[in-house]
C-alpha atoms as a PDB file:
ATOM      1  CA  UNK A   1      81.615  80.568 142.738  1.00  0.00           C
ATOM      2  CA  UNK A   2      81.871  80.335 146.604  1.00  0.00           C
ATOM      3  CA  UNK A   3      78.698  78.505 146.770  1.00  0.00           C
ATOM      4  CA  UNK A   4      79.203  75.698 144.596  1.00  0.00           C
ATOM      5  CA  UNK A   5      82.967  75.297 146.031  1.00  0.00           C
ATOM      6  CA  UNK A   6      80.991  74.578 149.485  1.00  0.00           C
ATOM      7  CA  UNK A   7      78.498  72.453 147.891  1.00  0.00           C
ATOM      8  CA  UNK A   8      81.375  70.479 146.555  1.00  0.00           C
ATOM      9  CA  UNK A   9      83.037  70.198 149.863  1.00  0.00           C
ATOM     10  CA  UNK A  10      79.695  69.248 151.622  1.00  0.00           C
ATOM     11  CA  UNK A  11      78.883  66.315 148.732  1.00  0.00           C
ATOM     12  CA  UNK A  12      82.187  65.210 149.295  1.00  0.00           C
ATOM     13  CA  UNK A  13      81.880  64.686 153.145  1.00  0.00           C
ATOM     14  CA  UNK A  14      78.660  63.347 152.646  1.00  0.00           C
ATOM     15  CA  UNK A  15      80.217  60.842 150.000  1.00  0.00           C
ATOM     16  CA  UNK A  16      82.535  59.408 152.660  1.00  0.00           C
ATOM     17  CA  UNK A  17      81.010  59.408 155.462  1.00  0.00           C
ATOM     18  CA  UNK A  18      77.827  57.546 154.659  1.00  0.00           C
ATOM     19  CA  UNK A  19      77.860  53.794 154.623  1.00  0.00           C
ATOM     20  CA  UNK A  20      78.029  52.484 151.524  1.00  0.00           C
ATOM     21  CA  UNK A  21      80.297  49.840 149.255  1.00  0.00           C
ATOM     22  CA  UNK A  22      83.311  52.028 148.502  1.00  0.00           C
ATOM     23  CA  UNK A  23      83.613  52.947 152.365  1.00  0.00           C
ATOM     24  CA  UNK A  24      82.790  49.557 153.822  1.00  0.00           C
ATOM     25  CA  UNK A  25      85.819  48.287 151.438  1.00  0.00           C
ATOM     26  CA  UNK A  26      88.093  50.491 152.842  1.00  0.00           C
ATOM     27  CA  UNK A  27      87.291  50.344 156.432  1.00  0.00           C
ATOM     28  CA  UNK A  28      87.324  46.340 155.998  1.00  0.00           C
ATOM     29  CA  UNK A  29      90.632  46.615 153.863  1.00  0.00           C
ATOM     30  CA  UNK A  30      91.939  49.385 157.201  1.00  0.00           C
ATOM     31  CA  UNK A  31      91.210  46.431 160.180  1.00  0.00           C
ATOM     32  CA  UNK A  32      92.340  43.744 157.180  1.00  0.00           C
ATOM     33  CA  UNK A  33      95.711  45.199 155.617  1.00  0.00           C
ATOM     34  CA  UNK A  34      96.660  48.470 158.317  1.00  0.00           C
ATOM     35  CA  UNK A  35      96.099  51.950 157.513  1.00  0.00           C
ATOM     36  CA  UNK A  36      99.592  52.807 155.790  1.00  0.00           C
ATOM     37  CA  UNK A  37      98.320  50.223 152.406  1.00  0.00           C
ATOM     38  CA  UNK A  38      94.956  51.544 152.337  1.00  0.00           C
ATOM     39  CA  UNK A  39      95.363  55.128 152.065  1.00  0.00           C
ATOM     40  CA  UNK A  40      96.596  55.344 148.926  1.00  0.00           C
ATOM     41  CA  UNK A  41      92.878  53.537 147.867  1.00  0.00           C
ATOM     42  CA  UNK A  42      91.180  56.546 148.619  1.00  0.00           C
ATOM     43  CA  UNK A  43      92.362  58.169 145.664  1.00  0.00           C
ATOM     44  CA  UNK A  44      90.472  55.236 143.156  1.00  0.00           C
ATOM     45  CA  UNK A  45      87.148  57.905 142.656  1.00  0.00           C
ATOM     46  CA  UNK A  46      89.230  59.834 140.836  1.00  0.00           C
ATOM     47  CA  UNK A  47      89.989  56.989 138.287  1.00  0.00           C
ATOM     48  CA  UNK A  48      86.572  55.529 138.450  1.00  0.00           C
ATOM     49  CA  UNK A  49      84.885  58.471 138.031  1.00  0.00           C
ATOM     50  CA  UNK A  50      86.302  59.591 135.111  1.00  0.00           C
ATOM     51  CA  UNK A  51      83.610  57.417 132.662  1.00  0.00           C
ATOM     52  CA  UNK A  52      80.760  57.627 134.853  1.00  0.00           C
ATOM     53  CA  UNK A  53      80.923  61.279 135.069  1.00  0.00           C
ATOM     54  CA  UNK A  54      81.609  61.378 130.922  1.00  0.00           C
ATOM     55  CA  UNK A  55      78.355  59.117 130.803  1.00  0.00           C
ATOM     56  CA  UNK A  56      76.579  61.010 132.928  1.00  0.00           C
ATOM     57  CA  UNK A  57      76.830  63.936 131.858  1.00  0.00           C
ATOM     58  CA  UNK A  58      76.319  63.503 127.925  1.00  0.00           C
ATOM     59  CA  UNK A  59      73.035  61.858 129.025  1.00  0.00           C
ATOM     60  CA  UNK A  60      71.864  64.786 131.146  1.00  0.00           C
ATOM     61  CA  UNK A  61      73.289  67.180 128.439  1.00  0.00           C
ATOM     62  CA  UNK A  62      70.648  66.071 126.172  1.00  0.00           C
ATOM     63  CA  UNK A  63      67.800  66.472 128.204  1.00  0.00           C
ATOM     64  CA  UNK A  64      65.582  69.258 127.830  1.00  0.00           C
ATOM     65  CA  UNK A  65      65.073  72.014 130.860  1.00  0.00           C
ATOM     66  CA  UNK A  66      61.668  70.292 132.159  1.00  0.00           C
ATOM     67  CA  UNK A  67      63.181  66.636 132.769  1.00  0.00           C
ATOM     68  CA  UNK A  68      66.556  68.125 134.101  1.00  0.00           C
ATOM     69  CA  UNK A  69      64.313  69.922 136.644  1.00  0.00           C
ATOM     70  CA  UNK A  70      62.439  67.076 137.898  1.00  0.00           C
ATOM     71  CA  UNK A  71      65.742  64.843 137.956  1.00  0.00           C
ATOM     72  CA  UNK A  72      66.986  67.711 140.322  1.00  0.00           C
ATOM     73  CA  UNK A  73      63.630  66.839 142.281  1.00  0.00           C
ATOM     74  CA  UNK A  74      64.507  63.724 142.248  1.00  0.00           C
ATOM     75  CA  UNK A  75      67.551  64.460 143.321  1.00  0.00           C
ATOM     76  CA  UNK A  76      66.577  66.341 146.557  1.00  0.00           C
ATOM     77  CA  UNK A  77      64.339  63.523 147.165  1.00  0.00           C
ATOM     78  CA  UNK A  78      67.254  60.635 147.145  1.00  0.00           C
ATOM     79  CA  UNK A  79      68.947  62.588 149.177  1.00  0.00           C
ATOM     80  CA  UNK A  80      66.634  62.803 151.292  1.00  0.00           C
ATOM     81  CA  UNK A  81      65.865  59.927 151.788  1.00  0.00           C
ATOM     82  CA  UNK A  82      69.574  58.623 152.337  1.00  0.00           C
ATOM     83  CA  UNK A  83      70.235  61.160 155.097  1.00  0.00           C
ATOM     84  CA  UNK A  84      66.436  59.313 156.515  1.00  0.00           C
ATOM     85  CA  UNK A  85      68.078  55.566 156.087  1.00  0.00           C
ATOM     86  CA  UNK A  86      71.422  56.723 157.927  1.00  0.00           C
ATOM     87  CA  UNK A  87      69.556  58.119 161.300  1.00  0.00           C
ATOM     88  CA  UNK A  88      67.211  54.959 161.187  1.00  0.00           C
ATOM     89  CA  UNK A  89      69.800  52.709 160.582  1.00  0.00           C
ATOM     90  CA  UNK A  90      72.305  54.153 163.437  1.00  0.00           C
ATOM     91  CA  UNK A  91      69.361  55.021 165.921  1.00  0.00           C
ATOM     92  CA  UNK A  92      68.118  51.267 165.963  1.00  0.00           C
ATOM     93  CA  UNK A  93      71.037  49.011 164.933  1.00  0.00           C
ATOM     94  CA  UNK A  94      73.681  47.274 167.638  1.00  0.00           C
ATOM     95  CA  UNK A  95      77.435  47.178 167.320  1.00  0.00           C
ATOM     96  CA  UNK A  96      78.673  44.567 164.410  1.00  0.00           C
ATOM     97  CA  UNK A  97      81.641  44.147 163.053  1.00  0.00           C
ATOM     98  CA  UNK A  98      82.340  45.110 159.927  1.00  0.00           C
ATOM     99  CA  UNK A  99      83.223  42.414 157.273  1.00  0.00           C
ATOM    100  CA  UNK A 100      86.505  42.075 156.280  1.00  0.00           C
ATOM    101  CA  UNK A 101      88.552  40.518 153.554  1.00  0.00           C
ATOM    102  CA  UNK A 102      90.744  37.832 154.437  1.00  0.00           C
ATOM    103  CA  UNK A 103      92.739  37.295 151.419  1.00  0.00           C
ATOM    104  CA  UNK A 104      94.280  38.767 148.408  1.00  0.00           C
ATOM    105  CA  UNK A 105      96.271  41.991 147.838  1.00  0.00           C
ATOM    106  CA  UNK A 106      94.994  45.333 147.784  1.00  0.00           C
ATOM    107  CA  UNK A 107      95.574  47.787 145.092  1.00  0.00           C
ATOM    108  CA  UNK A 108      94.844  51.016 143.363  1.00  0.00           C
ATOM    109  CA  UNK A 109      92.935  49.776 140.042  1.00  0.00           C
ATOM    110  CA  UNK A 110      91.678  47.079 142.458  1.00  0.00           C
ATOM    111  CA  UNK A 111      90.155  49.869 145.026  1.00  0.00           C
ATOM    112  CA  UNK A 112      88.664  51.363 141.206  1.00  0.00           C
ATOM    113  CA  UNK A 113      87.031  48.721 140.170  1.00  0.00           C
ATOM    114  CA  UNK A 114      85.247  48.314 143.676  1.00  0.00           C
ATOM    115  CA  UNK A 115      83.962  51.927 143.138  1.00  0.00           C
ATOM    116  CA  UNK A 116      83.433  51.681 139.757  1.00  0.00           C
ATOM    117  CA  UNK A 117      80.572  48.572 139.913  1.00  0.00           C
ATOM    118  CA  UNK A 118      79.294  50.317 143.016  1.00  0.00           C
ATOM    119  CA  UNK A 119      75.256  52.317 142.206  1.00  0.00           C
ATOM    120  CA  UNK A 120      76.427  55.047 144.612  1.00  0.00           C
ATOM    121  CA  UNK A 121      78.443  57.328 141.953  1.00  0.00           C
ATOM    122  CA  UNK A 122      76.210  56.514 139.415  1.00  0.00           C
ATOM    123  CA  UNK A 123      73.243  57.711 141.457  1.00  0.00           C
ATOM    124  CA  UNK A 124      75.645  60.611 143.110  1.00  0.00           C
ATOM    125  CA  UNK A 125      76.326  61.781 139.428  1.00  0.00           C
ATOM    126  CA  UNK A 126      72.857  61.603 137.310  1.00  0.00           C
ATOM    127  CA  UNK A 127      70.397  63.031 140.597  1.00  0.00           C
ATOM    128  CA  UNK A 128      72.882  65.306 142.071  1.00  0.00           C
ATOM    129  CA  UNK A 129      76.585  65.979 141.309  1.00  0.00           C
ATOM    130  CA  UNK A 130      75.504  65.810 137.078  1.00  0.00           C
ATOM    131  CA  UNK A 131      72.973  68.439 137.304  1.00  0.00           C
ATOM    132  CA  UNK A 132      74.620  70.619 139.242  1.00  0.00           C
ATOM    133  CA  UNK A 133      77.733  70.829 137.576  1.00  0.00           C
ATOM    134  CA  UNK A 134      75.889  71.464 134.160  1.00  0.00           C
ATOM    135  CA  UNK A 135      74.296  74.197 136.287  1.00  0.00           C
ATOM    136  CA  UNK A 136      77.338  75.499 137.020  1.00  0.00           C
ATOM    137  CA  UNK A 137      79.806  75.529 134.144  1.00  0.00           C
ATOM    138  CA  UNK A 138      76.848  77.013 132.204  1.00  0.00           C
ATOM    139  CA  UNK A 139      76.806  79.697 134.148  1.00  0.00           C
ATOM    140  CA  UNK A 140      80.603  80.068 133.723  1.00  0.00           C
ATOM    141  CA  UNK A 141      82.879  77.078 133.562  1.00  0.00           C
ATOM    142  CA  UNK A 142      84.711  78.173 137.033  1.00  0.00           C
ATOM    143  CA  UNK A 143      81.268  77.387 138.611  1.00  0.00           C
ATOM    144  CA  UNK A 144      81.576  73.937 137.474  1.00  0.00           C
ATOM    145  CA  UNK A 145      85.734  73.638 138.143  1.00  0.00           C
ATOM    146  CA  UNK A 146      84.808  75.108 141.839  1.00  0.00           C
ATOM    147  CA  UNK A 147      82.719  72.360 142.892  1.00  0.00           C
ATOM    148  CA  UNK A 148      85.022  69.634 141.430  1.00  0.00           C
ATOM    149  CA  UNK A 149      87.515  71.166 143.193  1.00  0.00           C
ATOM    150  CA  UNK A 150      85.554  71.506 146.705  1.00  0.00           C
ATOM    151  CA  UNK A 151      84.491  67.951 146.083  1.00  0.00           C
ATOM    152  CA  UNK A 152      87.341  65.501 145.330  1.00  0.00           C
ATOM    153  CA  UNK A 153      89.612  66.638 147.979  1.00  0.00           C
ATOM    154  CA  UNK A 154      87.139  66.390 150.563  1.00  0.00           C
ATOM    155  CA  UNK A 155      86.382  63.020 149.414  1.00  0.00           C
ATOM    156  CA  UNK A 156      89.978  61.905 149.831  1.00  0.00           C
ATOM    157  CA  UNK A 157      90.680  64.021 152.912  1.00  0.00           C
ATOM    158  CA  UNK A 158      87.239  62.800 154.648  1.00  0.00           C
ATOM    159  CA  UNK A 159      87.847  58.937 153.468  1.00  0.00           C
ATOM    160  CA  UNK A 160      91.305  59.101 154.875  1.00  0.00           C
ATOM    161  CA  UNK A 161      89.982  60.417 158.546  1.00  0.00           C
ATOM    162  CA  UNK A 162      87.671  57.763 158.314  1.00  0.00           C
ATOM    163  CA  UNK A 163      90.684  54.963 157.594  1.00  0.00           C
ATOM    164  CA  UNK A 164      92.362  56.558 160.283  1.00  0.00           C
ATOM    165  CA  UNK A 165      89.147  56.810 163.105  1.00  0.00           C
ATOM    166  CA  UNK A 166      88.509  52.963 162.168  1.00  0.00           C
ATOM    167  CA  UNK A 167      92.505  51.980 162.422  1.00  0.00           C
ATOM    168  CA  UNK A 168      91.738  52.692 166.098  1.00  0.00           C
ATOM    169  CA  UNK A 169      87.949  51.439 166.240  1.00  0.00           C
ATOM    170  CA  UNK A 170      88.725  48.933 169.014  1.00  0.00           C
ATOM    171  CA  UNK A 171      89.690  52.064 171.489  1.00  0.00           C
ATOM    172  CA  UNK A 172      86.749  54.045 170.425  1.00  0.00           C
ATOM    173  CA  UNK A 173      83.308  53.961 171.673  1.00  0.00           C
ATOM    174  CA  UNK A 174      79.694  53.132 169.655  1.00  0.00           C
ATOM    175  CA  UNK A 175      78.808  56.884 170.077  1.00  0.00           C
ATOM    176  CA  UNK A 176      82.494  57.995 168.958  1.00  0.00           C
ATOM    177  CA  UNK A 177      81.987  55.951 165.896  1.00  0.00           C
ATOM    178  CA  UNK A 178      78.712  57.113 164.893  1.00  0.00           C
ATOM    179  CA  UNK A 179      79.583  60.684 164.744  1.00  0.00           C
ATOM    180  CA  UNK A 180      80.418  60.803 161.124  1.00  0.00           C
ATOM    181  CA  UNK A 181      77.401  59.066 159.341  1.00  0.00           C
ATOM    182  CA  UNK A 182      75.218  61.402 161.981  1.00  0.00           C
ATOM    183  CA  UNK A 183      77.098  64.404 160.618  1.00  0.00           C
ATOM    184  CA  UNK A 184      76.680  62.910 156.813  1.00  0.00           C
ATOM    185  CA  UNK A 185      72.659  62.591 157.912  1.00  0.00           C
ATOM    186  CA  UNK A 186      72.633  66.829 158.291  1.00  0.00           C
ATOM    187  CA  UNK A 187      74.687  67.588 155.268  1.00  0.00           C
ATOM    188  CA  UNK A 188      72.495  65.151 153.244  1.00  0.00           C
ATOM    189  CA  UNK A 189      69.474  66.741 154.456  1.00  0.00           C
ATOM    190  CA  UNK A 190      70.085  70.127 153.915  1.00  0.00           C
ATOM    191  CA  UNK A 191      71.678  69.597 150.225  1.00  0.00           C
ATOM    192  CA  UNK A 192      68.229  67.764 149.926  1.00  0.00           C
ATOM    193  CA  UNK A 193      66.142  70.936 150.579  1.00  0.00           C
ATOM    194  CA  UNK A 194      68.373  72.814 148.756  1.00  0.00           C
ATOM    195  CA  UNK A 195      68.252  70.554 145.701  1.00  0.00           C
ATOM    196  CA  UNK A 196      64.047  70.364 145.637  1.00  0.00           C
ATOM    197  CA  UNK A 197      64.176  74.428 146.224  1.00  0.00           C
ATOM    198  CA  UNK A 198      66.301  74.526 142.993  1.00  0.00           C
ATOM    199  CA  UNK A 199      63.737  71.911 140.989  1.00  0.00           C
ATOM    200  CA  UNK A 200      60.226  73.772 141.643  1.00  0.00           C
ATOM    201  CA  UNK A 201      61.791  77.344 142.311  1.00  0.00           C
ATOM    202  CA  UNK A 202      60.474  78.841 139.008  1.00  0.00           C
END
């Protein structure tokens, strides 16, 4: 059980800390709106998530053993190659600024629907989080409860450190600031490895 409770928690640092749409619209709503109103947005995954996890998982519930293998090879591969885009993208680009929204209020179902036409959990859920929580609650349904449990409240906890870091982004260096997405680089990585061991392992 303690193994997929730590792959949860590492997925769900890796979530929030790479770039993506979800994080860019709460680090533009943090420098828009203050950190106090967009907290609370960090908790939209677990509304969003709700159908695309339901979808996902019927779909990959009817697959037989051979194509859920090579989607966890696929898997391994994505991530792979996301932990590959971070380092290229923070090794070569300048400082920017990140885009923020001048208008409009900010809310809870608003923060859902950001995450919930975003590819990332959709992509998160059918190559990686999907087949390994099948994996898991197959073996015995705590497996599957365990990495849930590692995973969500990392999410939340990492996404509100990273509100927080960017609330103060004008005191803090480039290096400071690219700390997390290096950190996100490993973690995808190494659940990469792990995930293309787990596809051709016989």
């Amino acid at each position: 059980m303690w193994i997929y409770l730590l792959q949860g928690i590492t997925l769900g640092f890796a979530a929030a800390a790479q770039p993506g749409v979800f994080q860019t619209y709460l680090i533009s709503q943090t420098l828009n709106k203050g950190w106090r109103k967009t907290v609370p947005l960090t908790f939209a995954p677990l509304i969003s998530d709700i159908p695309i996890i339901f979808l996902m998982l019927v779909i990959l519930s009817q697959m037989p053993i051979w194509l859920e293998r090579s989607i966890r090879i696929a898997g391994g591969i994505f991530l792979l190659y996301l932990a590959y885009s971070i380092m290229k993208k923070y090794l070569s680009a300048k400082t920017e600024e990140l885009p923020v929204q001048q208008t409009g209020s900010i809310n809870l179902l608003q923060a859902a629907l950001v995450n919930l036409l975003n590819p990332s959990p959709y992509l998160g859920w059918s190559l990686v989080m999907g087949p390994q929580l099948l994996k898991g609650w197959r073996e015995a349904p705590a497996h599957g409860v365990a990495l849930l449990i590692g995973f969500y409240p990392t999410l939340i906890i990492s996404s509100i450190a990273i509100i927080l870091v960017f609330a103060f982004v004008r005191q803090l260096g480039p290096k400071v600031k690219q700390i997390l997405p290096f950190a996100s680089a490993a973690a995808l990585a190494l659940l990469g490895i792990y995930q293309l061991w787990m596809g051709i392992k016989v």
